[in-house]
C-alpha atoms as a PDB file:
ATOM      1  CA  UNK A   1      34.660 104.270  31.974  1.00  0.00           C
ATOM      2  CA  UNK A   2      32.508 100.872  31.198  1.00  0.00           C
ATOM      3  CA  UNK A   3      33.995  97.556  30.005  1.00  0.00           C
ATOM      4  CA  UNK A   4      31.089  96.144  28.100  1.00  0.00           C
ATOM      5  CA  UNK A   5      31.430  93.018  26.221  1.00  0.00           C
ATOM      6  CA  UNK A   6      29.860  93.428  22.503  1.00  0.00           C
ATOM      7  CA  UNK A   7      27.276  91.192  21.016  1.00  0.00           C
ATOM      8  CA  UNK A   8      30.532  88.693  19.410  1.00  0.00           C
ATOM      9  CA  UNK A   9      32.154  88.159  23.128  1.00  0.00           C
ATOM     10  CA  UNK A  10      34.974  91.051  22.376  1.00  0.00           C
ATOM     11  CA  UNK A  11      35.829  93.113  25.622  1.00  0.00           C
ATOM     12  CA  UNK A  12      35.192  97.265  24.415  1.00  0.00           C
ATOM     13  CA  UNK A  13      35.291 100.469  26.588  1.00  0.00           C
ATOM     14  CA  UNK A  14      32.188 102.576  26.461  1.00  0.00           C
ATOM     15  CA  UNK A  15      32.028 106.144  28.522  1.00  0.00           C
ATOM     16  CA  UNK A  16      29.055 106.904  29.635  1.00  0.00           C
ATOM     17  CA  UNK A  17      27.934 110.743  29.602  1.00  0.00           C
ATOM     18  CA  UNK A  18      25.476 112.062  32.630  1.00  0.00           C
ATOM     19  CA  UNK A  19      22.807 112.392  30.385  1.00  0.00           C
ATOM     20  CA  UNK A  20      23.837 108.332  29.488  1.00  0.00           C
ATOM     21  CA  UNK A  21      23.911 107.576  33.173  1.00  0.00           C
ATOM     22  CA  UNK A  22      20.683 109.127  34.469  1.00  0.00           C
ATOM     23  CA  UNK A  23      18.864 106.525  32.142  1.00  0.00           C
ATOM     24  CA  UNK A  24      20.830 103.531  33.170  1.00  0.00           C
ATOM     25  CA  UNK A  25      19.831 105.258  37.264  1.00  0.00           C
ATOM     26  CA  UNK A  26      16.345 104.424  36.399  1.00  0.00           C
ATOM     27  CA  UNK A  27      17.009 101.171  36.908  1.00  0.00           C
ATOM     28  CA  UNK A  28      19.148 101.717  40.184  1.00  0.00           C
ATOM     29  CA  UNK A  29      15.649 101.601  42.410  1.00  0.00           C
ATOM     30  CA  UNK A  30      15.682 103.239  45.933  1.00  0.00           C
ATOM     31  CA  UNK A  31      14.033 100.799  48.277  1.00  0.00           C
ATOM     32  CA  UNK A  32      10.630 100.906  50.123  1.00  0.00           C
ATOM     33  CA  UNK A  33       8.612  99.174  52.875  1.00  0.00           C
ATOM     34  CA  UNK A  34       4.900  98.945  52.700  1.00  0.00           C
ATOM     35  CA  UNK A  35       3.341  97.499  55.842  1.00  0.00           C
ATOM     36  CA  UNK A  36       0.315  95.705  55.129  1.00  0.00           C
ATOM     37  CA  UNK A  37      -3.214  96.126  57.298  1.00  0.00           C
ATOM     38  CA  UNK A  38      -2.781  92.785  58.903  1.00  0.00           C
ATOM     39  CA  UNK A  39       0.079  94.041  61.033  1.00  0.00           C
ATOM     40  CA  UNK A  40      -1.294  94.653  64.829  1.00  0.00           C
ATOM     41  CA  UNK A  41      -1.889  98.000  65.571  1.00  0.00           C
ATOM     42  CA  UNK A  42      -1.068  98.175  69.007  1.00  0.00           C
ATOM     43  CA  UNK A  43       1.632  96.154  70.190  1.00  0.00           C
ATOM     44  CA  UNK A  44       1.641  96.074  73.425  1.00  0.00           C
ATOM     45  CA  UNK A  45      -1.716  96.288  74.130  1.00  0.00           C
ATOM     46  CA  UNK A  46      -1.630  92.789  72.262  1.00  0.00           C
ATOM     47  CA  UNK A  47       0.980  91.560  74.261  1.00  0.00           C
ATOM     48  CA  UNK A  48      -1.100  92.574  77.438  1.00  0.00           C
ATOM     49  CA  UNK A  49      -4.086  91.075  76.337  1.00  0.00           C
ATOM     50  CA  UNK A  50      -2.218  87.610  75.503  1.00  0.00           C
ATOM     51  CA  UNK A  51      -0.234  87.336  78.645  1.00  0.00           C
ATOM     52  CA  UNK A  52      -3.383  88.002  80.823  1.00  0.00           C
ATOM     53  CA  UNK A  53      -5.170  84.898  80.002  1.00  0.00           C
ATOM     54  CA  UNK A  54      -1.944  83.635  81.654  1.00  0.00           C
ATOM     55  CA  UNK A  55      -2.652  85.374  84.573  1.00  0.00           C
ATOM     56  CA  UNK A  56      -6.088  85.100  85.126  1.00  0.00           C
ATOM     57  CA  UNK A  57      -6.286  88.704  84.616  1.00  0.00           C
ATOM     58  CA  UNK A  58      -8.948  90.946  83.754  1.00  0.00           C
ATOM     59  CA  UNK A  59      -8.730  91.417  79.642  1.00  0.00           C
ATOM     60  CA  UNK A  60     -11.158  93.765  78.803  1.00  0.00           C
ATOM     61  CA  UNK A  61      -9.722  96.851  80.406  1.00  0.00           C
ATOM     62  CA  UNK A  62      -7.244  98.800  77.809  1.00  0.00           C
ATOM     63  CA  UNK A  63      -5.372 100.432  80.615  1.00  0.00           C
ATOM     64  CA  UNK A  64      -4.313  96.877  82.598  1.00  0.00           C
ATOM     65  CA  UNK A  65      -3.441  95.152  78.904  1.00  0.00           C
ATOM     66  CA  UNK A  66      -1.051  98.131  77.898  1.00  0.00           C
ATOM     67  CA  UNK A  67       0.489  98.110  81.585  1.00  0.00           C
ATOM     68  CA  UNK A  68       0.633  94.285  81.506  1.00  0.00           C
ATOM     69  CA  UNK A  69       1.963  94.337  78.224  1.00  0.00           C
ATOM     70  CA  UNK A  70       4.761  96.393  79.329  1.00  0.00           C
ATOM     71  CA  UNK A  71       6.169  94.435  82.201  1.00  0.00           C
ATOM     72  CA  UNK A  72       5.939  91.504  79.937  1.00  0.00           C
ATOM     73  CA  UNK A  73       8.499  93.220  77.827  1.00  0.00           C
ATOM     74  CA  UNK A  74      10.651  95.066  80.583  1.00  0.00           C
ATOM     75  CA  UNK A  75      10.776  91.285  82.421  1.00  0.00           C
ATOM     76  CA  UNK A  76      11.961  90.073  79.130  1.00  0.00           C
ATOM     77  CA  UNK A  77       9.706  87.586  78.406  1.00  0.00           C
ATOM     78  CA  UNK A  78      10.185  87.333  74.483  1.00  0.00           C
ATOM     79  CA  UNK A  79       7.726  84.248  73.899  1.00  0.00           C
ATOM     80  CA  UNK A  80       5.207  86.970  74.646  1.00  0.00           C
ATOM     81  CA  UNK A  81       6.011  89.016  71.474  1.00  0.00           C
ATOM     82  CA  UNK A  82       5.680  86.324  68.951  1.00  0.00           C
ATOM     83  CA  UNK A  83       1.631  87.162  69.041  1.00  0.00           C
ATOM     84  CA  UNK A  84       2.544  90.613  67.454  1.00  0.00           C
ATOM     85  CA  UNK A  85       2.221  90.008  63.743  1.00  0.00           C
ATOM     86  CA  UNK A  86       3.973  92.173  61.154  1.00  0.00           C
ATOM     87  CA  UNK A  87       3.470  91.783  57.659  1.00  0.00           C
ATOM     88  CA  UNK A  88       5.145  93.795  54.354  1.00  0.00           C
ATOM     89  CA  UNK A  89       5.885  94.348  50.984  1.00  0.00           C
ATOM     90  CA  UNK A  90       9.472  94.725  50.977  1.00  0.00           C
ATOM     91  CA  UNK A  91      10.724  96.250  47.260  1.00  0.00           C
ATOM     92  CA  UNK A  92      13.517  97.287  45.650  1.00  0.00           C
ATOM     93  CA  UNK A  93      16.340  96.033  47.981  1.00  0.00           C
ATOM     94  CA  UNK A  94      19.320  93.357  46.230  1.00  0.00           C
ATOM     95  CA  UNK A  95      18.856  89.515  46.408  1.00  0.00           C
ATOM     96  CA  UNK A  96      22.351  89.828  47.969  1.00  0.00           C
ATOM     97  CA  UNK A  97      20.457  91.674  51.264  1.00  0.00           C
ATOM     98  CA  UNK A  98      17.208  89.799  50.809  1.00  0.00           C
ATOM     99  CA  UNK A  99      19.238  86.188  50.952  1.00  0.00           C
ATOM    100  CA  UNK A 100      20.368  87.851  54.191  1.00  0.00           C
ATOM    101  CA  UNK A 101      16.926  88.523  55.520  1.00  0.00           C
ATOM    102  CA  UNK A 102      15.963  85.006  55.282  1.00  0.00           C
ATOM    103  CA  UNK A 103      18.219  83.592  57.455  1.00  0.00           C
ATOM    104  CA  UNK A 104      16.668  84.999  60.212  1.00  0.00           C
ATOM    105  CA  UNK A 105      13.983  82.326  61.276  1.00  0.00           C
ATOM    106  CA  UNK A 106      13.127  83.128  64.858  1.00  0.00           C
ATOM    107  CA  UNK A 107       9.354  82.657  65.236  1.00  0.00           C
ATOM    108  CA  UNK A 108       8.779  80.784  62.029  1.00  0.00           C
ATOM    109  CA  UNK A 109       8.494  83.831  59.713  1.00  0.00           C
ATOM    110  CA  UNK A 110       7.075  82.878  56.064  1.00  0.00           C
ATOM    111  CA  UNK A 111       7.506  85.129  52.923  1.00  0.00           C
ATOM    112  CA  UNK A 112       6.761  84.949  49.111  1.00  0.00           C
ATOM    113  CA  UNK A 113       9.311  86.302  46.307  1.00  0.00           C
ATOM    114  CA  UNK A 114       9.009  87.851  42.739  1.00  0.00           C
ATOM    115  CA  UNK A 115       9.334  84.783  40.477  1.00  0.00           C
ATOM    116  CA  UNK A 116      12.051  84.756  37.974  1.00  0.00           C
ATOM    117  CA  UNK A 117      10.170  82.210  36.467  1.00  0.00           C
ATOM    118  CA  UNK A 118       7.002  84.238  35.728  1.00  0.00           C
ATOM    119  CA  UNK A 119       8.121  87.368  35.974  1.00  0.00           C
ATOM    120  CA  UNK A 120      10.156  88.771  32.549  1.00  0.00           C
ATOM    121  CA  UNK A 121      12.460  90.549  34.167  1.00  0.00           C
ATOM    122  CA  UNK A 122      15.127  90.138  30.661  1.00  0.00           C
ATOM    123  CA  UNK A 123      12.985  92.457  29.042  1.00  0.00           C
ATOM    124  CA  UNK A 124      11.066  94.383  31.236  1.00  0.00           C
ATOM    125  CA  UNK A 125      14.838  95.400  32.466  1.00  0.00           C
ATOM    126  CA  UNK A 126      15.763  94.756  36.120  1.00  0.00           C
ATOM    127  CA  UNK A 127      16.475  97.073  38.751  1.00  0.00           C
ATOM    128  CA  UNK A 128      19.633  97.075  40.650  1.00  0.00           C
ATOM    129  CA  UNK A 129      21.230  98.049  44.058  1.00  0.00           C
ATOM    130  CA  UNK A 130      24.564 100.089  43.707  1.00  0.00           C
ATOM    131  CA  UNK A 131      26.697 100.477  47.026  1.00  0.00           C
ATOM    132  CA  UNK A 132      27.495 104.444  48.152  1.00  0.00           C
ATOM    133  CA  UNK A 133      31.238 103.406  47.509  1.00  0.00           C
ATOM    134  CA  UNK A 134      30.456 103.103  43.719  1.00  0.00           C
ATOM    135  CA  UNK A 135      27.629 105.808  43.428  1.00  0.00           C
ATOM    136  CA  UNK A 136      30.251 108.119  44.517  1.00  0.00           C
ATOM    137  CA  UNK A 137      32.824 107.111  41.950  1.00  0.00           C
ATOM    138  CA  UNK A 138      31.957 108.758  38.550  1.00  0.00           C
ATOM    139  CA  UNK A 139      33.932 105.935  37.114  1.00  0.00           C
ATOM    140  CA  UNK A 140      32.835 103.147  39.203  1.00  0.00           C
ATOM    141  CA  UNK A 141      29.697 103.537  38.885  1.00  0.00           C
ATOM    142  CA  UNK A 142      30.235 104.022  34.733  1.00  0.00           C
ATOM    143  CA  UNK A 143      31.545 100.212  35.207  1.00  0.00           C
ATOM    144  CA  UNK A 144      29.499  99.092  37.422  1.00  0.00           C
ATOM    145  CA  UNK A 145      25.740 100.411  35.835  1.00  0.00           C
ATOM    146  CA  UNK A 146      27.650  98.877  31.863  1.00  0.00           C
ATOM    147  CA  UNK A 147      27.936  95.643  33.222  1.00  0.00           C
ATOM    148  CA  UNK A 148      24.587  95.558  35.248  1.00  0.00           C
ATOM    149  CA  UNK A 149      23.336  97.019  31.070  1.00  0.00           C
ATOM    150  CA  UNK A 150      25.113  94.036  29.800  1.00  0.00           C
ATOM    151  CA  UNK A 151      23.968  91.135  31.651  1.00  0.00           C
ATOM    152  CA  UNK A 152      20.260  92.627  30.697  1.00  0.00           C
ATOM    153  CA  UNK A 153      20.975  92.932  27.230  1.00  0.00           C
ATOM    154  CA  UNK A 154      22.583  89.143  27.078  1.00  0.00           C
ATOM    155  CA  UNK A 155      19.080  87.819  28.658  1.00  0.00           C
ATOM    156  CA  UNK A 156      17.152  89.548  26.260  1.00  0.00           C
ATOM    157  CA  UNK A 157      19.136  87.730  23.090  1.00  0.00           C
ATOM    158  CA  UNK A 158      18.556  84.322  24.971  1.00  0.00           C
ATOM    159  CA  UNK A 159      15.124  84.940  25.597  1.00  0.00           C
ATOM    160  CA  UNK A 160      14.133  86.243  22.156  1.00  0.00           C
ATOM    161  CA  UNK A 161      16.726  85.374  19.496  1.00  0.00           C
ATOM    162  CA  UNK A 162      17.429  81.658  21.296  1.00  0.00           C
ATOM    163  CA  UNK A 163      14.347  80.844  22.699  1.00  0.00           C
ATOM    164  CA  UNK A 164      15.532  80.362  25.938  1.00  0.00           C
ATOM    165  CA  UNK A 165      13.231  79.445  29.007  1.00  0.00           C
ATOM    166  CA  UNK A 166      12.955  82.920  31.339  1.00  0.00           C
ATOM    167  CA  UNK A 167      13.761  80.629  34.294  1.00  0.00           C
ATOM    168  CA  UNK A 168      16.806  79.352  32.996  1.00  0.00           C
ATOM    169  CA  UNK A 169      17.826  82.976  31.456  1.00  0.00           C
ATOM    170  CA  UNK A 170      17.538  83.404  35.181  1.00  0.00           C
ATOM    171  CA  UNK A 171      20.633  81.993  36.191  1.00  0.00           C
ATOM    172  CA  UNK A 172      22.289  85.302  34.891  1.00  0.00           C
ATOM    173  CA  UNK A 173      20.675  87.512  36.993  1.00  0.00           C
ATOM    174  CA  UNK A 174      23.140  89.292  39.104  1.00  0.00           C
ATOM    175  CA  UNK A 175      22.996  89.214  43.475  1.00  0.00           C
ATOM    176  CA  UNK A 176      23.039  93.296  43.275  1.00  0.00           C
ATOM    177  CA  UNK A 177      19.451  92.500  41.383  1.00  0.00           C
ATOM    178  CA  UNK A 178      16.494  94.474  43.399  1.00  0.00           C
ATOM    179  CA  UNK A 179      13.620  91.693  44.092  1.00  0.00           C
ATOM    180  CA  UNK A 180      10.371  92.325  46.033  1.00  0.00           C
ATOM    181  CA  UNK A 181       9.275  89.960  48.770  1.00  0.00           C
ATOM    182  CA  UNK A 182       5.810  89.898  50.702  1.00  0.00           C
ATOM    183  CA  UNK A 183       6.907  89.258  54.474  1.00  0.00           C
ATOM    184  CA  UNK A 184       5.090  87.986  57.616  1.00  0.00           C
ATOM    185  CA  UNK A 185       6.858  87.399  60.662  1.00  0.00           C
ATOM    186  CA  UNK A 186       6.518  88.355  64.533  1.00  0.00           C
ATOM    187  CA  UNK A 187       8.149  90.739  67.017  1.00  0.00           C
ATOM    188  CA  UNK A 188      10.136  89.012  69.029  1.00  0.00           C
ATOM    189  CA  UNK A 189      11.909  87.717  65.054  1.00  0.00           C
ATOM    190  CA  UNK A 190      12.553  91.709  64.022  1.00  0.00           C
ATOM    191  CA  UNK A 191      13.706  92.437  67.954  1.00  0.00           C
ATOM    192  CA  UNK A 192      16.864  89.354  67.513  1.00  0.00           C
ATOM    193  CA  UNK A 193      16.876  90.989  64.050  1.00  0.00           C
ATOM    194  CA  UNK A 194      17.757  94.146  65.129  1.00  0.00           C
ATOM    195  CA  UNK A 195      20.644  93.384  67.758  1.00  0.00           C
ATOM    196  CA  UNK A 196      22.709  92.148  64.664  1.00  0.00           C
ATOM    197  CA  UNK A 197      21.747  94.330  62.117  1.00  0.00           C
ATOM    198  CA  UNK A 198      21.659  97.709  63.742  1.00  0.00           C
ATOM    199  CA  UNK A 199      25.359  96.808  64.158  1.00  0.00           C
ATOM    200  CA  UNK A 200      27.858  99.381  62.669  1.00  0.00           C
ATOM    201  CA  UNK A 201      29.569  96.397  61.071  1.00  0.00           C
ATOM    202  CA  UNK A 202      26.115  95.200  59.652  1.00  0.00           C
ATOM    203  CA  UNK A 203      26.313  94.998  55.433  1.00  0.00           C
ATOM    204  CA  UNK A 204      25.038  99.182  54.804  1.00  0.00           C
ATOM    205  CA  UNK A 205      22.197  97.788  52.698  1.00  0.00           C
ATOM    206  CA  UNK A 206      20.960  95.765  55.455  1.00  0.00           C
ATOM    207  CA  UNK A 207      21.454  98.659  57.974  1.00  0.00           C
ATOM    208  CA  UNK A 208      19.541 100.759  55.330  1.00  0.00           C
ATOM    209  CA  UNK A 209      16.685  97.940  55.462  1.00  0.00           C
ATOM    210  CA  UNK A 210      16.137  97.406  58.671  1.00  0.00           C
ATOM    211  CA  UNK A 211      16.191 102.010  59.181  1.00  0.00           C
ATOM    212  CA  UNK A 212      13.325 101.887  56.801  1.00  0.00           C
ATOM    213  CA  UNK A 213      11.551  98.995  58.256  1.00  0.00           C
ATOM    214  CA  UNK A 214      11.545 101.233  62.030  1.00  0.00           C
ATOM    215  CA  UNK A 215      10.574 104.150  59.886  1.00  0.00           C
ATOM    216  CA  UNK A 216       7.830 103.031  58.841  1.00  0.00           C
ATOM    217  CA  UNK A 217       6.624 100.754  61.757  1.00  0.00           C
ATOM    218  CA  UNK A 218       6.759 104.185  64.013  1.00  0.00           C
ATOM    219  CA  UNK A 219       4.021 105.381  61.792  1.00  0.00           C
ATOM    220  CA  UNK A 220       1.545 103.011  62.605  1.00  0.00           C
ATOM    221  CA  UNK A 221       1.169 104.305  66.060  1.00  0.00           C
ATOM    222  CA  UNK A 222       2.561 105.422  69.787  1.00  0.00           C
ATOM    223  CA  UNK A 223       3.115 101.838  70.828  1.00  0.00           C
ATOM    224  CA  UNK A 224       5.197 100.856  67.722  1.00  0.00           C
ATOM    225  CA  UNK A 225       6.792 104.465  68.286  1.00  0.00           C
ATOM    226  CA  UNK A 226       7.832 103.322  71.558  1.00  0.00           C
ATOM    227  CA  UNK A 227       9.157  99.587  70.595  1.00  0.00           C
ATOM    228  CA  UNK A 228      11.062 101.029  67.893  1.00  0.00           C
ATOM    229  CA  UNK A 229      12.605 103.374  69.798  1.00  0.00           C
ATOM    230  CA  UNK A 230      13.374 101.294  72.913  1.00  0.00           C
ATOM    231  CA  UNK A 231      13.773  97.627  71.936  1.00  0.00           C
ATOM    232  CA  UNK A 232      15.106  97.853  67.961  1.00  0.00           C
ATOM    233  CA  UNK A 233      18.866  98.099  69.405  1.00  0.00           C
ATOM    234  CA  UNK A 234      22.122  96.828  68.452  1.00  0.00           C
ATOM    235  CA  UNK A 235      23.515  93.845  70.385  1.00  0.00           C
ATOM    236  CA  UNK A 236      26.281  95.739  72.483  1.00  0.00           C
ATOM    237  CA  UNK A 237      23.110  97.896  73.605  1.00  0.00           C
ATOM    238  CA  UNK A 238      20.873  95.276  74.511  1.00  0.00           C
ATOM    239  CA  UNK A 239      24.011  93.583  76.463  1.00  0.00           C
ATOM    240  CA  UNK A 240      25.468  96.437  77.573  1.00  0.00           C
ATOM    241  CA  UNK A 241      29.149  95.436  75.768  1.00  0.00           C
ATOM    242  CA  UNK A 242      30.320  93.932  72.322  1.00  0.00           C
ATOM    243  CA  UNK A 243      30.341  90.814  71.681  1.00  0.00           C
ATOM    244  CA  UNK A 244      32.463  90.734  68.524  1.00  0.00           C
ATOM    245  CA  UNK A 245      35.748  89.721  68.122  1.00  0.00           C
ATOM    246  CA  UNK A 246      36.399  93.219  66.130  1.00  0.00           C
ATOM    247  CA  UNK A 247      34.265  95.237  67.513  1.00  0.00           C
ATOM    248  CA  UNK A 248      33.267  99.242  65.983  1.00  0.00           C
ATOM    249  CA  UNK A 249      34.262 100.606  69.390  1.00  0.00           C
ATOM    250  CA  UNK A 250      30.732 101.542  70.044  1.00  0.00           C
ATOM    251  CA  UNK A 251      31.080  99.884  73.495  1.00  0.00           C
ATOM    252  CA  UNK A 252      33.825  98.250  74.990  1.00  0.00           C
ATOM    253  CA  UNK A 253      34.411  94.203  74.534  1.00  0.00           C
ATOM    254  CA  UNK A 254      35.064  92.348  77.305  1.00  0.00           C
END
């Protein structure tokens, strides 16, 4: 069941069929992370490379760099990993989880975002996140995908019948709206990252984010494979105990 509010302001209930909802689903976009060439390759190798010049060490020689590199990051040194560069397209995620992602500012990261003031996004139709909770609830999700339909149609009257200005048509636009960002940040910013969001208690959509960012980071090669798989960790993992006043009961709090 949808409460949609008609074109004169009056509150109606609309029921959506399947067939009804599967178009409206277009719209509900499944996120994606595209990382972009200028990412480094090999991680530690980097990180080896870097912290010999410290050292007076020999630089040229793979084998010494990727061995170097690796008791940089076993001793902890996490200056060293702010010379690993990661950049990405990150699309189809909500401006809820996105606002999220920005407040993590550990090595200076810098990003662009799709304009509502360029962009049409009233007309064009905007894509939305929906939470599992709701995509699970036949009825829910009628409600929740008829008011996401209503917003859109209400920016397309402004827009066209009012003449309204698409950046102040913009100030409708709801936080479960999917926006795409271009990324660039370091290591040592997505390893902090990762202790809080890999947390049970982390929002799902940002635990969902973060999954897909390690997915596709362990493409790229062995050495990612490895730093996703041994240094992406939640908090209580990287401490060794919870930290959280209510804690998931993954580990015990002191």
């Amino acid at each position: 069941m949808v409460i949609s509010l008609s074109l004169n302001g009056k509150l109606k209930r609309v029921i959506f069929t399947w067939n009804e909802l599967r178009v409206l689903r277009r719209l509900i976009t499944i996120g994606k992370i595209i990382i972009l060439e200028e990412t480094t390759r090999n991680p530690i190798s980097l990180i080896g490379r870097r912290s010999g010049v410290c050292y007076g060490s020999d630089i040229a020689d793979d084998k010494k760099n990727y061995k170097r590199g690796m008791d940089c990051i076993k001793s902890g040194h996490g200056r060293s990993l702010e010379y690993v560069n990661v950049e990405m397209i990150i699309d189809g995620y909500s401006a809820r989880v996105i606002r999220e992602y920005y407040t993590h500012i550990v090595g200076a990261p810098t990003r662009l975002q799709s304009s509502t003031r360029y962009i049409d996004y009233a007309n064009k139709g905007f894509g939305f996140a929906v939470p599992p909770k709701i995509k699970a609830n036949r009825e829910a999700l009628s409600l929740y995908c008829g008011v996401m339909n209503y917003i859109n149609e209400q920016c397309v009257i402004l827009e066209n019948d009012y003449n309204i200005p698409k950046e102040d048509v913009a100030n409708l636009f709801p936080l479960g709206m999917t926006t795409k960002i271009v990324d660039k940040r370091n290591l040592h910013s997505l390893v902090e990252m990762s202790h809080v969001r890999k947390c049970n208690r982390a929002y799902w959509e940002f635990q969902e984010l973060f999954y897909d960012i390690e997915n596709e980071l362990s493409k790229i090669s062995d050495e990612w494979k490895w730093i996703v798989d041994n240094l992406f960790v939640p908090k209580c993992e990287f401490y060794g105990k919870c930290t959280e006043n209510n804690s998931c009961g993954r580990k015990v709090r002191d």
